[in-house]
PDB file of N, CA and C in Angstrom:
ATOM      1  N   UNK A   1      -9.923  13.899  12.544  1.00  0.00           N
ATOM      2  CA  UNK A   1      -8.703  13.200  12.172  1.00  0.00           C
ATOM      3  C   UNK A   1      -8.529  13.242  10.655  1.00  0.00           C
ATOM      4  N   UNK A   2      -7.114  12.750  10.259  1.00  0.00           N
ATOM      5  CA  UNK A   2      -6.901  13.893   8.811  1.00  0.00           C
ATOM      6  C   UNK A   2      -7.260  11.897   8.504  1.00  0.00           C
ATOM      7  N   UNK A   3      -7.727  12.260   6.506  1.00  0.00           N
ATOM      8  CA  UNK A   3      -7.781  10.439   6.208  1.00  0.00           C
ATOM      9  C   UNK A   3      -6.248  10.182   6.028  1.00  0.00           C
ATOM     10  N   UNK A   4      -6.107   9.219   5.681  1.00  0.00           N
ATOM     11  CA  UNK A   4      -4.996   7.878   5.503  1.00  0.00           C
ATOM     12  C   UNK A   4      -4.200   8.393   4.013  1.00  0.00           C
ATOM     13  N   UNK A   5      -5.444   9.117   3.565  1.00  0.00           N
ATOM     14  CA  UNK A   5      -4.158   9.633   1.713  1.00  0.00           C
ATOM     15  C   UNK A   5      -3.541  10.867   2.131  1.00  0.00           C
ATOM     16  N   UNK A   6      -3.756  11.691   2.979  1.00  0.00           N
ATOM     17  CA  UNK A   6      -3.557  12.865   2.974  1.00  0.00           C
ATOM     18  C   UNK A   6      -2.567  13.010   4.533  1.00  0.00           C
ATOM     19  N   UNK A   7      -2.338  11.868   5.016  1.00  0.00           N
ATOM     20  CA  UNK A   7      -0.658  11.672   5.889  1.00  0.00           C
ATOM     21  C   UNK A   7       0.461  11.525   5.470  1.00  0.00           C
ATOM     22  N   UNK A   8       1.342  11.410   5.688  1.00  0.00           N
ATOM     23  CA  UNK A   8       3.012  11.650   5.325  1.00  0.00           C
ATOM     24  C   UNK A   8       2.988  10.038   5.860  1.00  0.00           C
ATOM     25  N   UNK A   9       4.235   9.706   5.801  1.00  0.00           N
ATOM     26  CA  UNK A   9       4.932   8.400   6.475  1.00  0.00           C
ATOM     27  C   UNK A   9       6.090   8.705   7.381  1.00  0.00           C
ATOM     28  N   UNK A  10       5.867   8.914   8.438  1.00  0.00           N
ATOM     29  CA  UNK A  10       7.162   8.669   9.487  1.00  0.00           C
ATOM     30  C   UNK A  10       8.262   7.537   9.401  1.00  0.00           C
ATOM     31  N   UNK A  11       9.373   8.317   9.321  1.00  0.00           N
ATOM     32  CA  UNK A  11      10.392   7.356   9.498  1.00  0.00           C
ATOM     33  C   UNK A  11      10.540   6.195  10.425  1.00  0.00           C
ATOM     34  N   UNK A  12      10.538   4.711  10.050  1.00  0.00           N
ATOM     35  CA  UNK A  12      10.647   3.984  10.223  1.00  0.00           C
ATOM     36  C   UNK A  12      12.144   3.006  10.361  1.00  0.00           C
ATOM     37  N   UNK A  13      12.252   2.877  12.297  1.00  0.00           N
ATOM     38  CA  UNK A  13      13.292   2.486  12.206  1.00  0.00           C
ATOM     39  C   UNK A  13      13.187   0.712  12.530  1.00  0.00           C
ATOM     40  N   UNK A  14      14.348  -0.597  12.714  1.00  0.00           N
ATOM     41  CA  UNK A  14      13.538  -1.709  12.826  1.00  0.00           C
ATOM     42  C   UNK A  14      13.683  -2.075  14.561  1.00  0.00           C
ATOM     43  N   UNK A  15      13.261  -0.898  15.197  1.00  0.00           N
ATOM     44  CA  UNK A  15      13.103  -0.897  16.727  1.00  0.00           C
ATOM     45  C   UNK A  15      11.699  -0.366  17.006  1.00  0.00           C
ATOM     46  N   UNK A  16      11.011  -0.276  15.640  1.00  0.00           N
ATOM     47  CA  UNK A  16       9.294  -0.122  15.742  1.00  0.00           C
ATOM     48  C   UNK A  16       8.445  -1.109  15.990  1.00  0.00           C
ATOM     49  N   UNK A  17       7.631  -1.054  16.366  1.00  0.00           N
ATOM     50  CA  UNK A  17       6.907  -2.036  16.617  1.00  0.00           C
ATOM     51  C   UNK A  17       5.735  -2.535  15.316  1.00  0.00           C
ATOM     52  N   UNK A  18       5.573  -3.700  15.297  1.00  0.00           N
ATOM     53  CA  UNK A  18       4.397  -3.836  13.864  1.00  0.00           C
ATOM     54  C   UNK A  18       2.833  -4.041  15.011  1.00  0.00           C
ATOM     55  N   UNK A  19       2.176  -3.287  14.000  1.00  0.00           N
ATOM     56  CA  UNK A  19       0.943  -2.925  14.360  1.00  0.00           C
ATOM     57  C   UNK A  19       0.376  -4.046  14.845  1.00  0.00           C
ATOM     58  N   UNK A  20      -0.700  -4.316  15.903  1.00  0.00           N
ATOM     59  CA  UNK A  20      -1.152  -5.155  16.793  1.00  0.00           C
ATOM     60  C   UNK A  20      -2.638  -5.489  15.696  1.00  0.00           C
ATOM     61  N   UNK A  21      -2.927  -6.957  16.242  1.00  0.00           N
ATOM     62  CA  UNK A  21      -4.293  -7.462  15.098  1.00  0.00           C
ATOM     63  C   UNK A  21      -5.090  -6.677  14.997  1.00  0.00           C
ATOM     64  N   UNK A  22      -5.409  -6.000  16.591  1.00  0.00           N
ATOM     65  CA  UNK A  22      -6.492  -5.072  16.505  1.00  0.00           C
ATOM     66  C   UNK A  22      -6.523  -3.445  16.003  1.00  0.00           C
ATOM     67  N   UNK A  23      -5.084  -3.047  15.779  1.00  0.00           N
ATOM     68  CA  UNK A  23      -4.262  -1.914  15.041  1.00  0.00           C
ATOM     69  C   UNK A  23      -4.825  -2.200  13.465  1.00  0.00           C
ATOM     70  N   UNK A  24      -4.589  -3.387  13.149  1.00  0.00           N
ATOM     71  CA  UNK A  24      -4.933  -3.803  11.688  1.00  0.00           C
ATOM     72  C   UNK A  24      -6.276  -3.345  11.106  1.00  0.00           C
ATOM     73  N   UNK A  25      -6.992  -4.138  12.046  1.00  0.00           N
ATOM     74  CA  UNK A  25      -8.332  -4.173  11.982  1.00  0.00           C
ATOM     75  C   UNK A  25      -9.201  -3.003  11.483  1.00  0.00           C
ATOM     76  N   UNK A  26      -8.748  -2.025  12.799  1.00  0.00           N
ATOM     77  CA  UNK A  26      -9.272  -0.719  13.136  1.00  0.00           C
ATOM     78  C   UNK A  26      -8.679   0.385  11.737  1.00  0.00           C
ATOM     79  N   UNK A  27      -7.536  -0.520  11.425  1.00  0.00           N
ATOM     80  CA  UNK A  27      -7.436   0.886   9.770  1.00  0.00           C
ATOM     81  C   UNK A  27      -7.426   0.020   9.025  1.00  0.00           C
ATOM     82  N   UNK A  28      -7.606  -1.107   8.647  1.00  0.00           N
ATOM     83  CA  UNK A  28      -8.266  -1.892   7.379  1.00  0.00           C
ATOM     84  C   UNK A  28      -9.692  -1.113   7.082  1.00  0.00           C
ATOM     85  N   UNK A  29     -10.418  -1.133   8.231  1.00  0.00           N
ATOM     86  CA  UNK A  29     -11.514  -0.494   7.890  1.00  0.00           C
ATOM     87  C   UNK A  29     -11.576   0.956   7.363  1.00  0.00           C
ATOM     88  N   UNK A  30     -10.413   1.903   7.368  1.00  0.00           N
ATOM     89  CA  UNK A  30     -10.533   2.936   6.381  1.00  0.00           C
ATOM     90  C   UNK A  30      -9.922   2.627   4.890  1.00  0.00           C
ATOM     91  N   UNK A  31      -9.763   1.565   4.498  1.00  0.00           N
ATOM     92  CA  UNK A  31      -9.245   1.210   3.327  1.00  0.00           C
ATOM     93  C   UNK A  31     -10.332   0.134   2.716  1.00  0.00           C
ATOM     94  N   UNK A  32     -10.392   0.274   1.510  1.00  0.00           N
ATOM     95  CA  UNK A  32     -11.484  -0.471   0.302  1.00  0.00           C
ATOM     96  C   UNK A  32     -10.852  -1.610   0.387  1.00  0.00           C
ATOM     97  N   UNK A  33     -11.071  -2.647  -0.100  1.00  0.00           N
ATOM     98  CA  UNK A  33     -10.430  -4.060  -0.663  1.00  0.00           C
ATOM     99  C   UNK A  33      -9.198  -4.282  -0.737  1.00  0.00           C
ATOM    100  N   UNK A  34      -8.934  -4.248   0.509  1.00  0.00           N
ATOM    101  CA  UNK A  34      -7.022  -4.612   0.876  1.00  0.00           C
ATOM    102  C   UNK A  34      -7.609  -6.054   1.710  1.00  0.00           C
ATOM    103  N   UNK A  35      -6.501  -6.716   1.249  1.00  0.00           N
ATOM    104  CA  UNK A  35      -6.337  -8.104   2.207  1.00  0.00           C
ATOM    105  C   UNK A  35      -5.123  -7.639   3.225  1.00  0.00           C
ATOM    106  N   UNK A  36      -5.120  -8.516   4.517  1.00  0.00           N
ATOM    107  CA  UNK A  36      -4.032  -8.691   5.225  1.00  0.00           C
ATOM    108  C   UNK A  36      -3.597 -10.148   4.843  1.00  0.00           C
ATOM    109  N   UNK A  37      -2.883 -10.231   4.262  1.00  0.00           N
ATOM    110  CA  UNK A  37      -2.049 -11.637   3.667  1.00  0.00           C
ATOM    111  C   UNK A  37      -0.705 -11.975   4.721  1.00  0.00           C
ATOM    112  N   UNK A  38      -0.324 -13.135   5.268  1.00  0.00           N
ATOM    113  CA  UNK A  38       0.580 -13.588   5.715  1.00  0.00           C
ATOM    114  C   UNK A  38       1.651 -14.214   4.644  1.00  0.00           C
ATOM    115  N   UNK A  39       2.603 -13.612   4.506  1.00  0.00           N
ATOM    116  CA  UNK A  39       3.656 -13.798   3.063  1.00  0.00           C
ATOM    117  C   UNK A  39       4.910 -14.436   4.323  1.00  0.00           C
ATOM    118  N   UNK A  40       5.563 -15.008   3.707  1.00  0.00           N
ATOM    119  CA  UNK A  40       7.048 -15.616   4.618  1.00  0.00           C
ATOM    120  C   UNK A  40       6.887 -15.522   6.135  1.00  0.00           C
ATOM    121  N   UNK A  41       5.709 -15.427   6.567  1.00  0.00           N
ATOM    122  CA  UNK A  41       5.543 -15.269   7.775  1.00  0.00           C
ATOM    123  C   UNK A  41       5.506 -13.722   8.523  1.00  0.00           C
ATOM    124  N   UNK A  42       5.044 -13.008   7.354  1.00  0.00           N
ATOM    125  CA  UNK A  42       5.083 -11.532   7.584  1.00  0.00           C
ATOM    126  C   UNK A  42       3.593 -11.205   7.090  1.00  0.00           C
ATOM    127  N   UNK A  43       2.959 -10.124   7.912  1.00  0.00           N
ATOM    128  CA  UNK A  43       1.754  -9.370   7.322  1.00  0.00           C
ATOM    129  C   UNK A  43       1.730  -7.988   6.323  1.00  0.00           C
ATOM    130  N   UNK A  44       1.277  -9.134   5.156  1.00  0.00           N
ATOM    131  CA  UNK A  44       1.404  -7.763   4.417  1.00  0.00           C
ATOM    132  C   UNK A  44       0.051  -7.337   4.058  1.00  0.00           C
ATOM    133  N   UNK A  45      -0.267  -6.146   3.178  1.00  0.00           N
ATOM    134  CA  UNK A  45      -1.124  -5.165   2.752  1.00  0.00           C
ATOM    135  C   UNK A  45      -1.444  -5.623   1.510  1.00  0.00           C
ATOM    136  N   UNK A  46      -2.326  -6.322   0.347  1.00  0.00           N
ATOM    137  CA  UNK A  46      -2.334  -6.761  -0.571  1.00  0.00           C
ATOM    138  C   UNK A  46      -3.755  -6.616  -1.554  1.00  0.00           C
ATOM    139  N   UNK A  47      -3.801  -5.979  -2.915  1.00  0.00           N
ATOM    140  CA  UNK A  47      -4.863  -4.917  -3.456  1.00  0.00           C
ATOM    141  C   UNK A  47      -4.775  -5.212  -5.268  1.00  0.00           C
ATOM    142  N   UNK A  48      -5.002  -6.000  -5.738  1.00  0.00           N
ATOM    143  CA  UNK A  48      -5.769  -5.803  -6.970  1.00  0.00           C
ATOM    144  C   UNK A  48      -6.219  -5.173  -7.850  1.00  0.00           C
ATOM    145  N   UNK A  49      -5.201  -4.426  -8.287  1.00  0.00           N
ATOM    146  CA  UNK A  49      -6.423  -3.309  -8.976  1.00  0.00           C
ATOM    147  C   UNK A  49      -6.657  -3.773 -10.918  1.00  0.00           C
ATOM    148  N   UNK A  50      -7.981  -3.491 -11.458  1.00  0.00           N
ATOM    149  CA  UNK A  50      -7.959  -3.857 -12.740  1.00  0.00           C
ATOM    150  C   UNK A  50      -8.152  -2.293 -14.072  1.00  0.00           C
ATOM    151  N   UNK A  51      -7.286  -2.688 -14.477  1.00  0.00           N
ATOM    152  CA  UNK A  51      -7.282  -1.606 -16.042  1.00  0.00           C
ATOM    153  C   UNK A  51      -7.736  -1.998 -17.430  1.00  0.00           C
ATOM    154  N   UNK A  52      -7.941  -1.581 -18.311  1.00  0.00           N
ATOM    155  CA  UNK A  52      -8.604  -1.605 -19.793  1.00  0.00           C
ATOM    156  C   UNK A  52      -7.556  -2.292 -20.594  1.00  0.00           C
ATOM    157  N   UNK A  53      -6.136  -2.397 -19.626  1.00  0.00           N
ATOM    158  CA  UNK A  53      -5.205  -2.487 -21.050  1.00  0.00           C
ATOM    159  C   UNK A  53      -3.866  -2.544 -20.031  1.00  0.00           C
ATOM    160  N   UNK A  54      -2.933  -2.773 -20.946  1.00  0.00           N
ATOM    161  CA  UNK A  54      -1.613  -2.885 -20.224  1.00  0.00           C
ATOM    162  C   UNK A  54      -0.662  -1.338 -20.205  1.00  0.00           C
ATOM    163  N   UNK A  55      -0.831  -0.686 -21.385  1.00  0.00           N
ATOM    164  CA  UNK A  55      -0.390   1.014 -20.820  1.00  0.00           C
ATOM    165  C   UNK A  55      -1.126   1.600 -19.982  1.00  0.00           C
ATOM    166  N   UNK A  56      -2.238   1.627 -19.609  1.00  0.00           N
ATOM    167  CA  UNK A  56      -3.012   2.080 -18.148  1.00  0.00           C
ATOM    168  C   UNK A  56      -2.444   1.645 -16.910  1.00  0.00           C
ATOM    169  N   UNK A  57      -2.038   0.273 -17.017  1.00  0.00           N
ATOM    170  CA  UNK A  57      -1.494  -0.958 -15.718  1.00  0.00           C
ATOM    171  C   UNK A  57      -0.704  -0.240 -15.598  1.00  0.00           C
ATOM    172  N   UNK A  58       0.406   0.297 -16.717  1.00  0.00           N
ATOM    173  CA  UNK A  58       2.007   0.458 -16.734  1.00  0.00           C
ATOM    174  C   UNK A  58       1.777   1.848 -15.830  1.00  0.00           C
ATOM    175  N   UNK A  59       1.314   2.759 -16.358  1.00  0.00           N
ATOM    176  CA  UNK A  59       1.109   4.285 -16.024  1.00  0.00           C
ATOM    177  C   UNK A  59       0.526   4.627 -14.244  1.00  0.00           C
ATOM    178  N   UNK A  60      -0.590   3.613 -13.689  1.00  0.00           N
ATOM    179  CA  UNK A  60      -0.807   3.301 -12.716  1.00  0.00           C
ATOM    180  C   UNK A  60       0.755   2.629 -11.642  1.00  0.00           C
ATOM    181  N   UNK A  61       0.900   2.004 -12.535  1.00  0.00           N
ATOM    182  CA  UNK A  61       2.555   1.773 -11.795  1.00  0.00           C
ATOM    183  C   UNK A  61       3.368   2.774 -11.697  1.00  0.00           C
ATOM    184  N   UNK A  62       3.276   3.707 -12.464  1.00  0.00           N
ATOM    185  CA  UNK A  62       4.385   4.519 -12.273  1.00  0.00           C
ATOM    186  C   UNK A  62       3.901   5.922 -11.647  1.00  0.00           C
ATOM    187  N   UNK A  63       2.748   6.186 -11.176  1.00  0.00           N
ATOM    188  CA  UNK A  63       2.406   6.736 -10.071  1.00  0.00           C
ATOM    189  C   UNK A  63       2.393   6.554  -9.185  1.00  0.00           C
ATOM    190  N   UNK A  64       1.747   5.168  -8.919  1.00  0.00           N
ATOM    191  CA  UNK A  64       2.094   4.496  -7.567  1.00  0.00           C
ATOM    192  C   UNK A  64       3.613   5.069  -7.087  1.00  0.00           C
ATOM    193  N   UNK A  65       4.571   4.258  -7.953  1.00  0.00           N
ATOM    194  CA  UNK A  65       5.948   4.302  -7.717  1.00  0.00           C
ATOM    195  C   UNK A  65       6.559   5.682  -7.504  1.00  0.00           C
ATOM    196  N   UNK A  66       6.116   6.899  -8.382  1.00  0.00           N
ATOM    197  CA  UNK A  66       6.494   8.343  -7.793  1.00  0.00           C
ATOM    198  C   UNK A  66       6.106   9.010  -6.284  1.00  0.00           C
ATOM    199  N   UNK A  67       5.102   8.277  -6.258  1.00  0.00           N
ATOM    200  CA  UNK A  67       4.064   8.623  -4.898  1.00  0.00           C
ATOM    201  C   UNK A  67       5.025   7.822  -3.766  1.00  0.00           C
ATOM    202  N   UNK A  68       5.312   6.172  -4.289  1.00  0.00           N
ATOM    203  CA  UNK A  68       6.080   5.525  -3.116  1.00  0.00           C
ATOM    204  C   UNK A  68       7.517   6.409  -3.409  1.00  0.00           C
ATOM    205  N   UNK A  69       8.203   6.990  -3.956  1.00  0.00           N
ATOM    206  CA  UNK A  69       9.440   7.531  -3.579  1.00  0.00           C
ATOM    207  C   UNK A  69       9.393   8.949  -2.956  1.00  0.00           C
ATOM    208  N   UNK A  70       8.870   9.552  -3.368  1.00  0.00           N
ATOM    209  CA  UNK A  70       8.329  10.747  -2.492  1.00  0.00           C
ATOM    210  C   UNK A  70       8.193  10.446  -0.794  1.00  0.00           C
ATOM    211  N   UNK A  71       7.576   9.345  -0.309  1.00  0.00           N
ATOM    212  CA  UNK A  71       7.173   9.332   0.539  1.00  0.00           C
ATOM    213  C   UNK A  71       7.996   8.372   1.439  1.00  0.00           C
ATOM    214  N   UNK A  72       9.112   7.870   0.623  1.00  0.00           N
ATOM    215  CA  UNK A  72      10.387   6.796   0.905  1.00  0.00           C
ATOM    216  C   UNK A  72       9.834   5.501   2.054  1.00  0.00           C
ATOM    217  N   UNK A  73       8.875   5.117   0.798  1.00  0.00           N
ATOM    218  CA  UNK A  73       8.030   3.727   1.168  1.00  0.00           C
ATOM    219  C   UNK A  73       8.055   3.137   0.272  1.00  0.00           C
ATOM    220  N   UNK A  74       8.844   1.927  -0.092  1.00  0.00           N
ATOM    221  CA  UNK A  74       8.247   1.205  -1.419  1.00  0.00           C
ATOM    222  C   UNK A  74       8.048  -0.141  -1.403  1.00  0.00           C
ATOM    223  N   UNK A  75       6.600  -0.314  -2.219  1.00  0.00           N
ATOM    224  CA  UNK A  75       6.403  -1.789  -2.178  1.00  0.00           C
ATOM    225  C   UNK A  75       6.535  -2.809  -3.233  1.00  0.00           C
ATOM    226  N   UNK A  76       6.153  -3.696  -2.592  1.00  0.00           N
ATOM    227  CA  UNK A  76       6.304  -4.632  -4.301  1.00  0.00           C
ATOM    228  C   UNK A  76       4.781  -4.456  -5.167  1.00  0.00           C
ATOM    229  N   UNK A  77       5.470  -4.353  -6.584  1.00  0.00           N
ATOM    230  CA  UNK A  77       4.275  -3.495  -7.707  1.00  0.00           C
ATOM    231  C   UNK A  77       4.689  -5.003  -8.734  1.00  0.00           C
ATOM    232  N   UNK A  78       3.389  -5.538  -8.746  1.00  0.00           N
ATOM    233  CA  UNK A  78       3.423  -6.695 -10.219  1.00  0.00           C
ATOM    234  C   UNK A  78       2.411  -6.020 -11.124  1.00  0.00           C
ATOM    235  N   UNK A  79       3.056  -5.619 -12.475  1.00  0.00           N
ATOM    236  CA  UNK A  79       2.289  -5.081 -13.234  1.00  0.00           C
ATOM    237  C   UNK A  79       2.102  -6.372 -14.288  1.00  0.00           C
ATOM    238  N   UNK A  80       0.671  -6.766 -15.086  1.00  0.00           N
ATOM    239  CA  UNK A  80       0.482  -7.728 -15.704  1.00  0.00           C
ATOM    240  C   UNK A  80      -0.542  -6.632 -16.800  1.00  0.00           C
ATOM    241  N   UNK A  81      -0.913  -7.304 -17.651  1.00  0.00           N
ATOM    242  CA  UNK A  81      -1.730  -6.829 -18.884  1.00  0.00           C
ATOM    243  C   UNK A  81      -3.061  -6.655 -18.254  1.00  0.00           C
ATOM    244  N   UNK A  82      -3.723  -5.336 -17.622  1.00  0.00           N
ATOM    245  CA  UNK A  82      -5.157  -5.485 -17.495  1.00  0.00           C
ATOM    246  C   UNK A  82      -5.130  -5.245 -15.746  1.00  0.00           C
ATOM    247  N   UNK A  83      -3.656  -5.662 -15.371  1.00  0.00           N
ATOM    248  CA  UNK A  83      -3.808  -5.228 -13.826  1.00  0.00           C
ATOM    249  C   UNK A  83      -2.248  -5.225 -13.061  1.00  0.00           C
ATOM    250  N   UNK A  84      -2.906  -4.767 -11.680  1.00  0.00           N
ATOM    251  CA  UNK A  84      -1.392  -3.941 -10.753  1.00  0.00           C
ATOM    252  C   UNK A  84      -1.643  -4.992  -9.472  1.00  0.00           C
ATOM    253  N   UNK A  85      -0.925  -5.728  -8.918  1.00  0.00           N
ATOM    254  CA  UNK A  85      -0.899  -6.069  -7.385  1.00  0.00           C
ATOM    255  C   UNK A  85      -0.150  -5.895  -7.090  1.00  0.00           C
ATOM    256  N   UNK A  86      -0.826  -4.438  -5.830  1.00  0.00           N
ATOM    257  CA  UNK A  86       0.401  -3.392  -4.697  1.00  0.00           C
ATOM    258  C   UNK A  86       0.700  -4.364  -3.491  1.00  0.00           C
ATOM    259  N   UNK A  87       1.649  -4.424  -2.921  1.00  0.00           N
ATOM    260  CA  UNK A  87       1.460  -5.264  -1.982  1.00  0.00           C
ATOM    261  C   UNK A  87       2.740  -4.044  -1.221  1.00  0.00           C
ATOM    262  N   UNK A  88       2.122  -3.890   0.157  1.00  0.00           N
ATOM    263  CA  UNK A  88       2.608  -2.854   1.219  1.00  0.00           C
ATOM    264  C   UNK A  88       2.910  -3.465   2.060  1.00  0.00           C
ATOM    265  N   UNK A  89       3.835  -3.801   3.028  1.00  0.00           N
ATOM    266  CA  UNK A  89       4.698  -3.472   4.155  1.00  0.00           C
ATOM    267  C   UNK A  89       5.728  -3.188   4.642  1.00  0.00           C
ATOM    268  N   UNK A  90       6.594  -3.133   5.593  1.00  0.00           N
ATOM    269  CA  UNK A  90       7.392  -2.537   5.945  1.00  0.00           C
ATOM    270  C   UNK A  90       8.361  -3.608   6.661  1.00  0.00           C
ATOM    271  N   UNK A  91       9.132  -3.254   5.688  1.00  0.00           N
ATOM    272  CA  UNK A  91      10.535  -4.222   5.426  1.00  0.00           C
ATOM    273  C   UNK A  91      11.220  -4.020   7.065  1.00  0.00           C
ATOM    274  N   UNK A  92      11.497  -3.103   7.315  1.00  0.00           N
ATOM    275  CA  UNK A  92      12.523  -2.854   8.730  1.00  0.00           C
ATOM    276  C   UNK A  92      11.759  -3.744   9.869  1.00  0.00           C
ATOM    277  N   UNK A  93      10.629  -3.879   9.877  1.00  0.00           N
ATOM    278  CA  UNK A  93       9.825  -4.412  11.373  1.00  0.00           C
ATOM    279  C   UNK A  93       9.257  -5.797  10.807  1.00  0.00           C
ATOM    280  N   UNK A  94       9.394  -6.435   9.576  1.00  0.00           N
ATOM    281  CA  UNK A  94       8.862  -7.672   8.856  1.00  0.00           C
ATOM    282  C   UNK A  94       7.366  -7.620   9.302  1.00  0.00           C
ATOM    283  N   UNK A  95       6.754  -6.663   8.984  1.00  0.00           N
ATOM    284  CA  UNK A  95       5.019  -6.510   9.550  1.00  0.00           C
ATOM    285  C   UNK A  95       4.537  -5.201   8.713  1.00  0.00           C
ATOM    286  N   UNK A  96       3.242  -5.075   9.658  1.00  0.00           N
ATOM    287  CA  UNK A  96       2.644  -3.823   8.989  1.00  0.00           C
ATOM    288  C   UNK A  96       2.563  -2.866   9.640  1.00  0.00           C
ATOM    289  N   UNK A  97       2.902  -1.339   9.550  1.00  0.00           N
ATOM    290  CA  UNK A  97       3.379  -0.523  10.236  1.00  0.00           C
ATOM    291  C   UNK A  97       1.864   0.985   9.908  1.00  0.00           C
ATOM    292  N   UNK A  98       2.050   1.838  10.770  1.00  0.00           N
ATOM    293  CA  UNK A  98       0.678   2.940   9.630  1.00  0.00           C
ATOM    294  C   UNK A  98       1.245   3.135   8.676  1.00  0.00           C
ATOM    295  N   UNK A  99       2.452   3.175   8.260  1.00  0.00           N
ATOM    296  CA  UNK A  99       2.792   3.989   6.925  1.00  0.00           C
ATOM    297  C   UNK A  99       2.137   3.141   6.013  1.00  0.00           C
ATOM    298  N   UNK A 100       1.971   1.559   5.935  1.00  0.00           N
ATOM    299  CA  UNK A 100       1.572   0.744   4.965  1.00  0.00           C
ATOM    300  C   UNK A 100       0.195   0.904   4.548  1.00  0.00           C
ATOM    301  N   UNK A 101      -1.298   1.476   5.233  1.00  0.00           N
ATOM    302  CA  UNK A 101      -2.201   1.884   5.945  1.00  0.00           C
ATOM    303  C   UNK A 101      -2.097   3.402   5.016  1.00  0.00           C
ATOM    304  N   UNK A 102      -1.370   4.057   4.996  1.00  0.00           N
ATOM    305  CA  UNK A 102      -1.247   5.275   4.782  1.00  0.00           C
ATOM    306  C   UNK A 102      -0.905   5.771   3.007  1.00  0.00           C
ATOM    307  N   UNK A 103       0.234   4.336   2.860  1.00  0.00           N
ATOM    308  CA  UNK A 103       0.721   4.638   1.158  1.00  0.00           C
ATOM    309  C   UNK A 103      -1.154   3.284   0.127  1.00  0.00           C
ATOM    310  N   UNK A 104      -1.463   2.645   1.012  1.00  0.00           N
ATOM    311  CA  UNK A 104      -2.699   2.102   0.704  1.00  0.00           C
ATOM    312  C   UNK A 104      -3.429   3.126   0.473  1.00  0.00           C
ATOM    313  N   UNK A 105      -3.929   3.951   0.914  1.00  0.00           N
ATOM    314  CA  UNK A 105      -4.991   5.137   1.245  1.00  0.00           C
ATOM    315  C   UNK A 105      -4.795   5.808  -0.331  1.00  0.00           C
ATOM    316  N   UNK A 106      -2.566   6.426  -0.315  1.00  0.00           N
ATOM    317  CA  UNK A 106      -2.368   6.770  -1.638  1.00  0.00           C
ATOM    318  C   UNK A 106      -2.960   6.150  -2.784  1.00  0.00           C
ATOM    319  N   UNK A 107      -2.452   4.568  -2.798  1.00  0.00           N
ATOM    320  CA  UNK A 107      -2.482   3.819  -3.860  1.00  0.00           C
ATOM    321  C   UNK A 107      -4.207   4.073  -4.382  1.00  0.00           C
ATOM    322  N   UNK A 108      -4.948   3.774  -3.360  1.00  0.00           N
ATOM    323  CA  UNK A 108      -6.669   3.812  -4.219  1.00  0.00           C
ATOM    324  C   UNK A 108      -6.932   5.229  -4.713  1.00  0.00           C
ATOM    325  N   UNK A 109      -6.020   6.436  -3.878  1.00  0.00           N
ATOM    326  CA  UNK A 109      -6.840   7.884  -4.312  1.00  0.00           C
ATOM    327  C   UNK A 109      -5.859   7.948  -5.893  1.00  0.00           C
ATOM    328  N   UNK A 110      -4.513   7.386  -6.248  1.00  0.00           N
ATOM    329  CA  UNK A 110      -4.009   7.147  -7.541  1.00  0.00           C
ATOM    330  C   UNK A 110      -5.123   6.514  -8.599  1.00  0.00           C
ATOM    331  N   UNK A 111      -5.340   5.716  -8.109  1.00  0.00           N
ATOM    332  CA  UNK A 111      -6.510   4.180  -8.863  1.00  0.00           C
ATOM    333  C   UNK A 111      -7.648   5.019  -9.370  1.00  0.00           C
ATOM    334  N   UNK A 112      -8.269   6.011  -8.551  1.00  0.00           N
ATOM    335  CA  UNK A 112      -9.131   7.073  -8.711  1.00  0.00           C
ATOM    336  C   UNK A 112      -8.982   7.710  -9.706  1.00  0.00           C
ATOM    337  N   UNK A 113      -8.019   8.241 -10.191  1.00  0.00           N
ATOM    338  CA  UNK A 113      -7.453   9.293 -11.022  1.00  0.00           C
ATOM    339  C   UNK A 113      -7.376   8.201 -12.385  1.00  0.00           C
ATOM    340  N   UNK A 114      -7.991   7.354 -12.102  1.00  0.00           N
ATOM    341  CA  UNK A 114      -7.970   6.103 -13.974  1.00  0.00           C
ATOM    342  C   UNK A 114      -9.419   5.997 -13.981  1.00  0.00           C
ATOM    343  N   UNK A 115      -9.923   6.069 -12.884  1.00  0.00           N
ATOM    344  CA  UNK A 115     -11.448   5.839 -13.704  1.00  0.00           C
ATOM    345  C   UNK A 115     -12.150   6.446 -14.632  1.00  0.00           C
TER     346      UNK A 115
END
């Protein structure tokens, strides 16, 4: 099976279904230090990452963000001095879908490319 950075994202319509606890579970575990956070009553994808400085944060954001338009997934990006919190899901189904699972996978092999 191919990993989670190296999938596409299927179009997502809001007649999809959001991934089941045990759906979660089973690909949380191919992902590093993601929380499943309950936000407005929705499950989202939620990741921390820390930098040296605030132009690293910025630059990390804006890969992320080329990577999320490419792949016409985008999440919410808080960039602060020293760090990024990605937070992934999928707006059409108010849940978490694979694509969220999938642009996660992106986001750490990006994070990679700063160490």
């Amino acid at each position: 099976m191919e990993s989670l950075d190296r999938e596409h994202c299927e179009p997502c319509k809001g007649n999809s279904t959001p991934l089941s606890q045990a759906e979660v579970e089973e690909l949380k575990a191919e992902i590093t230090d993601w929380e499943a956070i309950e936000e407005y009553g929705e499950l989202h994808l939620q990741k921390i990452y820390r930098f040296p400085d605030f132009k690293t944060a910025l630059a990390f954001t804006q890969r992320v963000g080329e990577e999320a338009e490419k792949e016409g997934h985008h999440p919410a990006l808080l960039t602060e001095w020293g760090k990024v919190t990605v937070t992934w899901w999928t707006h059409a189904i108010n849940g978490l879908h694979r694509n969220d699972f999938i642009m996660a996978a992106k986001s750490d092999r990006i994070a990679q490319s700063f160490e």
